[in-house]
Protein backbone atom coordinates (compact mmCIF):
# COMPACT_ATOMS: atom_id res chain seq x y z
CA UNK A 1 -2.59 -15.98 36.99
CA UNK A 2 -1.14 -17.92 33.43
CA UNK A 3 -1.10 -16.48 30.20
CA UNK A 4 -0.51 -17.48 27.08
CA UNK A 5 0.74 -16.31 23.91
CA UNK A 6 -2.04 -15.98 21.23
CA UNK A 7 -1.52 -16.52 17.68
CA UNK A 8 -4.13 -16.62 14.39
CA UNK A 9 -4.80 -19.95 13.13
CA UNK A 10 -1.93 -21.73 10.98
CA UNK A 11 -2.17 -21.21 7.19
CA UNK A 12 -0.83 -22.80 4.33
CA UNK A 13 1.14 -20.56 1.59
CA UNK A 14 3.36 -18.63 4.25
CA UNK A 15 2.51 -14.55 3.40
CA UNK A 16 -0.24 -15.87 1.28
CA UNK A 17 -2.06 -17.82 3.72
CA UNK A 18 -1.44 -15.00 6.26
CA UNK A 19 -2.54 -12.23 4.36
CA UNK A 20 -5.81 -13.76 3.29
CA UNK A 21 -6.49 -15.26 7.01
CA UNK A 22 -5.54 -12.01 8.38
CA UNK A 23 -6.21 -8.73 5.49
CA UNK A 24 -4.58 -5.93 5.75
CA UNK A 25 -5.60 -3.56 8.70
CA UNK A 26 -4.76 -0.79 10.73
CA UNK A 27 -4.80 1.53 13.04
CA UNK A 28 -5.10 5.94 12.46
CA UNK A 29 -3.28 7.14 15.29
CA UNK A 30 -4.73 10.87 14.57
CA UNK A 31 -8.58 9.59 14.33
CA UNK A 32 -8.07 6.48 16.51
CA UNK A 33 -10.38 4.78 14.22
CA UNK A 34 -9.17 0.85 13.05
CA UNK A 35 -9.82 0.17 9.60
CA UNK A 36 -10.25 -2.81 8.00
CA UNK A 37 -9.43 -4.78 4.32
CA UNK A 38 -9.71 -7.53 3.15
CA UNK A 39 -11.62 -10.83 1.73
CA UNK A 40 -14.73 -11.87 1.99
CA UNK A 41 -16.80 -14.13 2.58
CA UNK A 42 -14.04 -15.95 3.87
CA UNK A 43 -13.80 -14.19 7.14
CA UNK A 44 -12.55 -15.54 10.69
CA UNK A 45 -15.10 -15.33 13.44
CA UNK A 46 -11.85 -13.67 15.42
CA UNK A 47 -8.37 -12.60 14.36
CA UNK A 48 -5.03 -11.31 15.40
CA UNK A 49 -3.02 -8.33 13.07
CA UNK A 50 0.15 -7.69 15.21
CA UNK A 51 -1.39 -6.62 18.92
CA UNK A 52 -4.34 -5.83 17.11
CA UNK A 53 -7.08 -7.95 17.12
CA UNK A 54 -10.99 -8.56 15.21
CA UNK A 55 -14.29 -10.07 14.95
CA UNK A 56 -17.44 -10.37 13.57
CA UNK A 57 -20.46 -9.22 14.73
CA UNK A 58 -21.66 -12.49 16.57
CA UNK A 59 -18.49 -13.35 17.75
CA UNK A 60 -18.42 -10.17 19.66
CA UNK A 61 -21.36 -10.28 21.26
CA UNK A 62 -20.42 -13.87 22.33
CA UNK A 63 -17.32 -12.50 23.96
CA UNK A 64 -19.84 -9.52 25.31
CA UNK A 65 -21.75 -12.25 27.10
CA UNK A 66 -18.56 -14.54 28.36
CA UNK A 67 -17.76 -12.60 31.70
CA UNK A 68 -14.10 -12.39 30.55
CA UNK A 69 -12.42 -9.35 31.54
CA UNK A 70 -9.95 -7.39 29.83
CA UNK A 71 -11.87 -6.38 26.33
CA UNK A 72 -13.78 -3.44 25.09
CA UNK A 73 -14.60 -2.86 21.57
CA UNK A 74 -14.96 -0.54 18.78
CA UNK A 75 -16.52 -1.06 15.38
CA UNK A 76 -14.18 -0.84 12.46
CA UNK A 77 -14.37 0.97 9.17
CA UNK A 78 -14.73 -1.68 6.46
CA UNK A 79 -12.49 0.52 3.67
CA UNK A 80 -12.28 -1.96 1.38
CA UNK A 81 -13.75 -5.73 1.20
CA UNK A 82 -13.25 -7.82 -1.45
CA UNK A 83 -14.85 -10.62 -3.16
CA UNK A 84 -12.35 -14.14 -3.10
CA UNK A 85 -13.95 -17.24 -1.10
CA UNK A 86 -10.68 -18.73 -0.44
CA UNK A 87 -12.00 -21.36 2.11
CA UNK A 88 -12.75 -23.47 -0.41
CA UNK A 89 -9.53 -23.47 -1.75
CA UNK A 90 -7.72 -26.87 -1.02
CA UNK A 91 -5.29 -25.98 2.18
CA UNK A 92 -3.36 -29.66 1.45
CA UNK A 93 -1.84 -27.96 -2.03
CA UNK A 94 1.48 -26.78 -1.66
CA UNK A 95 0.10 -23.55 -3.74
CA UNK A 96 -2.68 -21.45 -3.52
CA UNK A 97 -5.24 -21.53 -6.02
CA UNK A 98 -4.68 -18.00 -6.92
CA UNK A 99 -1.61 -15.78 -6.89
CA UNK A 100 -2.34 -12.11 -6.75
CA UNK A 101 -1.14 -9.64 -9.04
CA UNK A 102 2.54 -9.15 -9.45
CA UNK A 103 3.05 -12.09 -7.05
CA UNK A 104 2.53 -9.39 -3.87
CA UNK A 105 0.43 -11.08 -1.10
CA UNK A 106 -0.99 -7.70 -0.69
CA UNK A 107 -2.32 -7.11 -4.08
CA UNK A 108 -5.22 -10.06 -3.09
CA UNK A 109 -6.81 -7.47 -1.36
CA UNK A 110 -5.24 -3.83 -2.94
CA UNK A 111 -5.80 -4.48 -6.74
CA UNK A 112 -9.11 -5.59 -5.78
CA UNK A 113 -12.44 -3.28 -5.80
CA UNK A 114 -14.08 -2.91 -2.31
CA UNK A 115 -17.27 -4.54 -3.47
CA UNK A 116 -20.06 -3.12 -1.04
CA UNK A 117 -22.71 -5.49 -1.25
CA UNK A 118 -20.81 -7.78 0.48
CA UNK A 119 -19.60 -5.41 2.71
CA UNK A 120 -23.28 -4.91 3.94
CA UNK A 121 -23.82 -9.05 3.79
CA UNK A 122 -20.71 -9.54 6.75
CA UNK A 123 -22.13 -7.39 8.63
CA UNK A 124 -19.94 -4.84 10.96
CA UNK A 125 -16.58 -5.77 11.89
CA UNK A 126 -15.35 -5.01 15.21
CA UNK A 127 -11.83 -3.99 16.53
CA UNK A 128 -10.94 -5.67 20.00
CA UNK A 129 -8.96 -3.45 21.97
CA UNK A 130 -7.46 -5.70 25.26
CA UNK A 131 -6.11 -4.41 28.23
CA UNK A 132 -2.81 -2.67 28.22
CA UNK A 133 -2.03 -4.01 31.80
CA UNK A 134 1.39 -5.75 32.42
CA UNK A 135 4.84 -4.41 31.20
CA UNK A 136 6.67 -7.01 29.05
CA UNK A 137 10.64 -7.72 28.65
CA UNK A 138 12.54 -9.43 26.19
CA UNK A 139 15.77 -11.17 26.85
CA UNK A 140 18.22 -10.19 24.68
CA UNK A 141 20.25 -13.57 24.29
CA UNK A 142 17.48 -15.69 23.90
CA UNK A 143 15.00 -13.76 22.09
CA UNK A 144 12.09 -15.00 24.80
CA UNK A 145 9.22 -13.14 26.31
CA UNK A 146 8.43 -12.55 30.10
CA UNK A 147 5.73 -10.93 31.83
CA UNK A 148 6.41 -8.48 35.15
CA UNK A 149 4.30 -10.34 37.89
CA UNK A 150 4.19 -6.53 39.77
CA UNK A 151 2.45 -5.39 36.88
CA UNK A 152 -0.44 -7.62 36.06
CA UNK A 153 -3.87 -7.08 36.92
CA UNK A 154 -6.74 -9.34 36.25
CA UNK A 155 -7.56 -8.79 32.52
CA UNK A 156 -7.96 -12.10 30.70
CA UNK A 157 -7.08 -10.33 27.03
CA UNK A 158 -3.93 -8.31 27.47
CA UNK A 159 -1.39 -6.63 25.39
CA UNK A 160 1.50 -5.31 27.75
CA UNK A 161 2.99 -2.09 27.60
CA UNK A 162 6.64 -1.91 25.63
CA UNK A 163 8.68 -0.06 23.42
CA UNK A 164 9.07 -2.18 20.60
CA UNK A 165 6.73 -4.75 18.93
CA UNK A 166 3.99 -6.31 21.46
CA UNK A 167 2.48 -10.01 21.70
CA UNK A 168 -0.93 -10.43 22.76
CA UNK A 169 -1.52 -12.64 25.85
CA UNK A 170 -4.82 -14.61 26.78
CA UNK A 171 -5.41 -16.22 30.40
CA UNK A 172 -6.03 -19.68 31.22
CA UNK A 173 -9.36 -18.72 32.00
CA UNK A 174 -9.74 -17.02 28.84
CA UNK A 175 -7.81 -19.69 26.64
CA UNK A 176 -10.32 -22.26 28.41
CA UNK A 177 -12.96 -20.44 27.67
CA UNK A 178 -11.93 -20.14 23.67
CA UNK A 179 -11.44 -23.99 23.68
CA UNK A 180 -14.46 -25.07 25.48
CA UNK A 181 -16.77 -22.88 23.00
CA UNK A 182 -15.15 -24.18 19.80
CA UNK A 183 -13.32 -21.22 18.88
CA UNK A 184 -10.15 -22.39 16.49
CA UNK A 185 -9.62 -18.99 14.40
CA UNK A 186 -6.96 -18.23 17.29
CA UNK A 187 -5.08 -20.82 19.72
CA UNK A 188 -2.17 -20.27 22.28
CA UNK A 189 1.07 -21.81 23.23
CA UNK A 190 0.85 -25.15 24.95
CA UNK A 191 3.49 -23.18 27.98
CA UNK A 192 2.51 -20.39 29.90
CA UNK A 193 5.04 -17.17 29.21
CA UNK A 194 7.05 -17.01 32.44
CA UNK A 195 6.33 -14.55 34.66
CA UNK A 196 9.39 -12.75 36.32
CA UNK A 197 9.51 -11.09 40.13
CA UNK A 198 11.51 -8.01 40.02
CA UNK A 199 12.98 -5.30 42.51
CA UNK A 200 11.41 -2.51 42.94
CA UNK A 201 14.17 -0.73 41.56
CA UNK A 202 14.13 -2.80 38.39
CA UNK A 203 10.24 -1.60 38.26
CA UNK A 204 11.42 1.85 38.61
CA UNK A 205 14.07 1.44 35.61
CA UNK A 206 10.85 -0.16 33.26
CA UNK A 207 8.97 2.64 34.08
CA UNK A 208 11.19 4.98 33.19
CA UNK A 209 12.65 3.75 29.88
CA UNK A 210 8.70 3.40 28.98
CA UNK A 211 8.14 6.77 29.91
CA UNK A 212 11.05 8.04 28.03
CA UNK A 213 9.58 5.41 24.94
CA UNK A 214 6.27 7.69 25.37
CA UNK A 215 7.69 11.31 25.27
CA UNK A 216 9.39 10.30 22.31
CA UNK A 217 6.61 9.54 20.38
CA UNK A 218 4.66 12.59 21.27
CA UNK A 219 7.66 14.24 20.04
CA UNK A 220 8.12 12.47 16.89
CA UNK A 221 4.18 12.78 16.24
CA UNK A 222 4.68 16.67 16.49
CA UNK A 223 7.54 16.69 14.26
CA UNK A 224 7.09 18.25 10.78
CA UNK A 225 8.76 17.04 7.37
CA UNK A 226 10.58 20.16 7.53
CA UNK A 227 11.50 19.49 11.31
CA UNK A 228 12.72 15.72 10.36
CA UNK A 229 14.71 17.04 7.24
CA UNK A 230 16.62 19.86 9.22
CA UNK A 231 17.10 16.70 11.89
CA UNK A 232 18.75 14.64 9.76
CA UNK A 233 20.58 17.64 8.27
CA UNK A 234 22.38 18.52 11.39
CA UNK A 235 23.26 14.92 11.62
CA UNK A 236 24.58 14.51 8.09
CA UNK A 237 26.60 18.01 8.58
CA UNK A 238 27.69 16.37 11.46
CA UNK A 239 29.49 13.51 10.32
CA UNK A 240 30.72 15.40 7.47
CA UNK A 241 32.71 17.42 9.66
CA UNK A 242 33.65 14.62 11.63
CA UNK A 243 35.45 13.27 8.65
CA UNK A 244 37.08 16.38 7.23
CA UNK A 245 38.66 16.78 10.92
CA UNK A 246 40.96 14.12 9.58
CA UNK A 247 42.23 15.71 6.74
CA UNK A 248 42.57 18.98 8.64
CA UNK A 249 46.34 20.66 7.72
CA UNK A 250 46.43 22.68 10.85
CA UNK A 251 45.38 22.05 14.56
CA UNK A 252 43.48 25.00 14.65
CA UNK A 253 41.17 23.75 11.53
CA UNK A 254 40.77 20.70 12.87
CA UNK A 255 39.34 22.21 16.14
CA UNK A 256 37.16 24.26 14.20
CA UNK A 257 35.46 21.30 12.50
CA UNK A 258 35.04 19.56 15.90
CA UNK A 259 33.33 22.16 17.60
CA UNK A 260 31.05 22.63 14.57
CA UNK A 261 30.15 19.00 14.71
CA UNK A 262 29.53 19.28 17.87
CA UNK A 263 27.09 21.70 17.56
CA UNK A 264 25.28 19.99 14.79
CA UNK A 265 24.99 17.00 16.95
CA UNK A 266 23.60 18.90 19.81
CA UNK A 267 21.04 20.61 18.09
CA UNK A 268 20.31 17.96 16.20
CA UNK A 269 19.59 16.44 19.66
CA UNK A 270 17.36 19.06 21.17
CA UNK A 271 14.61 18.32 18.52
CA UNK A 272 14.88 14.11 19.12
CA UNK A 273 16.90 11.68 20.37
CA UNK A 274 20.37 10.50 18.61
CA UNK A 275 21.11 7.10 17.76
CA UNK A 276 23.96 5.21 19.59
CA UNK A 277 26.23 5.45 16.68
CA UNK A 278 25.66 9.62 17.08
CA UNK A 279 25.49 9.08 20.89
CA UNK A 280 29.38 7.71 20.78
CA UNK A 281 30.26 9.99 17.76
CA UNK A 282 29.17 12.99 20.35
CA UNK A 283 31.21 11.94 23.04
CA UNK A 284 34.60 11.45 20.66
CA UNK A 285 34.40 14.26 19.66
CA UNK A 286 33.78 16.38 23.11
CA UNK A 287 36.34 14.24 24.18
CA UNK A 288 38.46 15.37 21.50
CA UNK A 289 37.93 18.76 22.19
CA UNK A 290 38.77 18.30 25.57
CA UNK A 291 41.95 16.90 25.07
């Protein structure tokens, strides 16, 4: 199976055009609820925030009735719509017709009141949430995308699973389909995103680092303020003692800064995971202490 790289319609006015196409929406990890703002009327029939992606109400239940696989949905809490009909604005100017306040792109939609009259005239909004099949890899020197063949299933929306920032992916099928029905608020890459066979040892090594990428954030969403300040205490402690171990006058101070370092950087490890710099600071300084 092909798939394609999705992206929202082009705009004019770079973070201007973007932020009125797009709003400004998210996602509350502790409620799991997607929540919406932004203009209005001016609103897409579908649209892409990051891996997240919207409708309207009709366009959902078009996609409801489409036989594509791959989606479920969940309404969205409108938190704030605003009133600024910017589809009427002329998209040939080099300018938009209005700059927000303080020049932010944001502030189109934050320094605006949620006006709820017209939240009740665009009817619900609806949070597509796409399959999470497929892990995807990023090369390094090139900055391109790949998909694991061993992975996919046969979802035609898809957002693989990663540890960094995601794309979201569309089958042929499913860009077809968008084509054939009109639908220009989104459109793909002309090229499929190669597809890459791998060992399955290289499988096992994805599914690891991803698994390590997951217990991570568990951690870090358990973490307190407290528990991050005392985290980046040890650390800062650390590296404080990792320079005065310079300026040491005896050998016998100097080893007692090390080991103190040391032992800042380990606990600072128990409670999450140290950056590389910390990583290779830890292991001069055992070394060090070795001899």
């Amino acid at each position: 199976m092909k798939y394609f790289k999705l992206y929202n319609k082009n705009m004019p006015w770079g973070d201007y055009g973007n932020i009125l196409y797009r709003g400004w929406n998210s996602w509350d990890k502790a409620t799991g609820e997607f929540i919406i703002e932004r203009t209005a009327p001016s609103v897409p029939r579908i649209w892409l925030d990051d891996a997240m992606m919207f409708s309207v109400d009709d366009m959902k239940k078009t996609l409801e009735r489409s036989g594509l696989k791959g989606l479920s949905f969940q309404v969205a809490i409108k938190k704030r719509i605003v009133f600024l009909d910017w589809m009427k604005w002329d998209f040939s100017a080099p300018d938009p017709q209005l700059y927000p306040a303080q020049g932010e792109p944001e502030n189109y939609i934050l320094r605006r009141k949620h006006n709820q009259k017209l939240s009740d005239e665009i009817g619900e909004l609806w949070a597509i949430i796409p399959s999470n099949q497929g892990f995807e890899i990023r090369d390094k020197c090139s900055g391109s995308y790949s998909l694991i063949a061993k992975s996919l299933g046969d979802a035609d929306f898809l957002v693989p699973v990663t540890d960094s920032f995601s794309n979201f992916y569309v089958s042929e099928k499913a860009r077809d389909w968008l084509l054939q029905n009109g639908i220009d608020d989104v459109y793909t890459e002309s090229k499929p995103v190669p597809i890459r066979e791998i060992s399955e040892r290289e499988m096992e090594a994805i599914h690891a680092k991803h698994e390590e990428h997951r217990l991570l954030e568990e951690i870090s969403d358990r973490m307190t303020d407290e528990d991050w300040r005392k985290y980046f205490r040890f650390k800062y402690e650390a590296r404080r003692l990792a320079e005065q171990r310079l300026e040491a006058k005896t050998e016998a101070a100097k080893a007692r800064r090390i080991a103190k370092a040391i032992d800042n950087l380990l606990e600072a490890k128990k409670m999450y995971r140290l950056d590389p710099l910390d990583e290779k600071l830890l292991a001069k300084l055992v070394q060090e202490k070795q001899g």
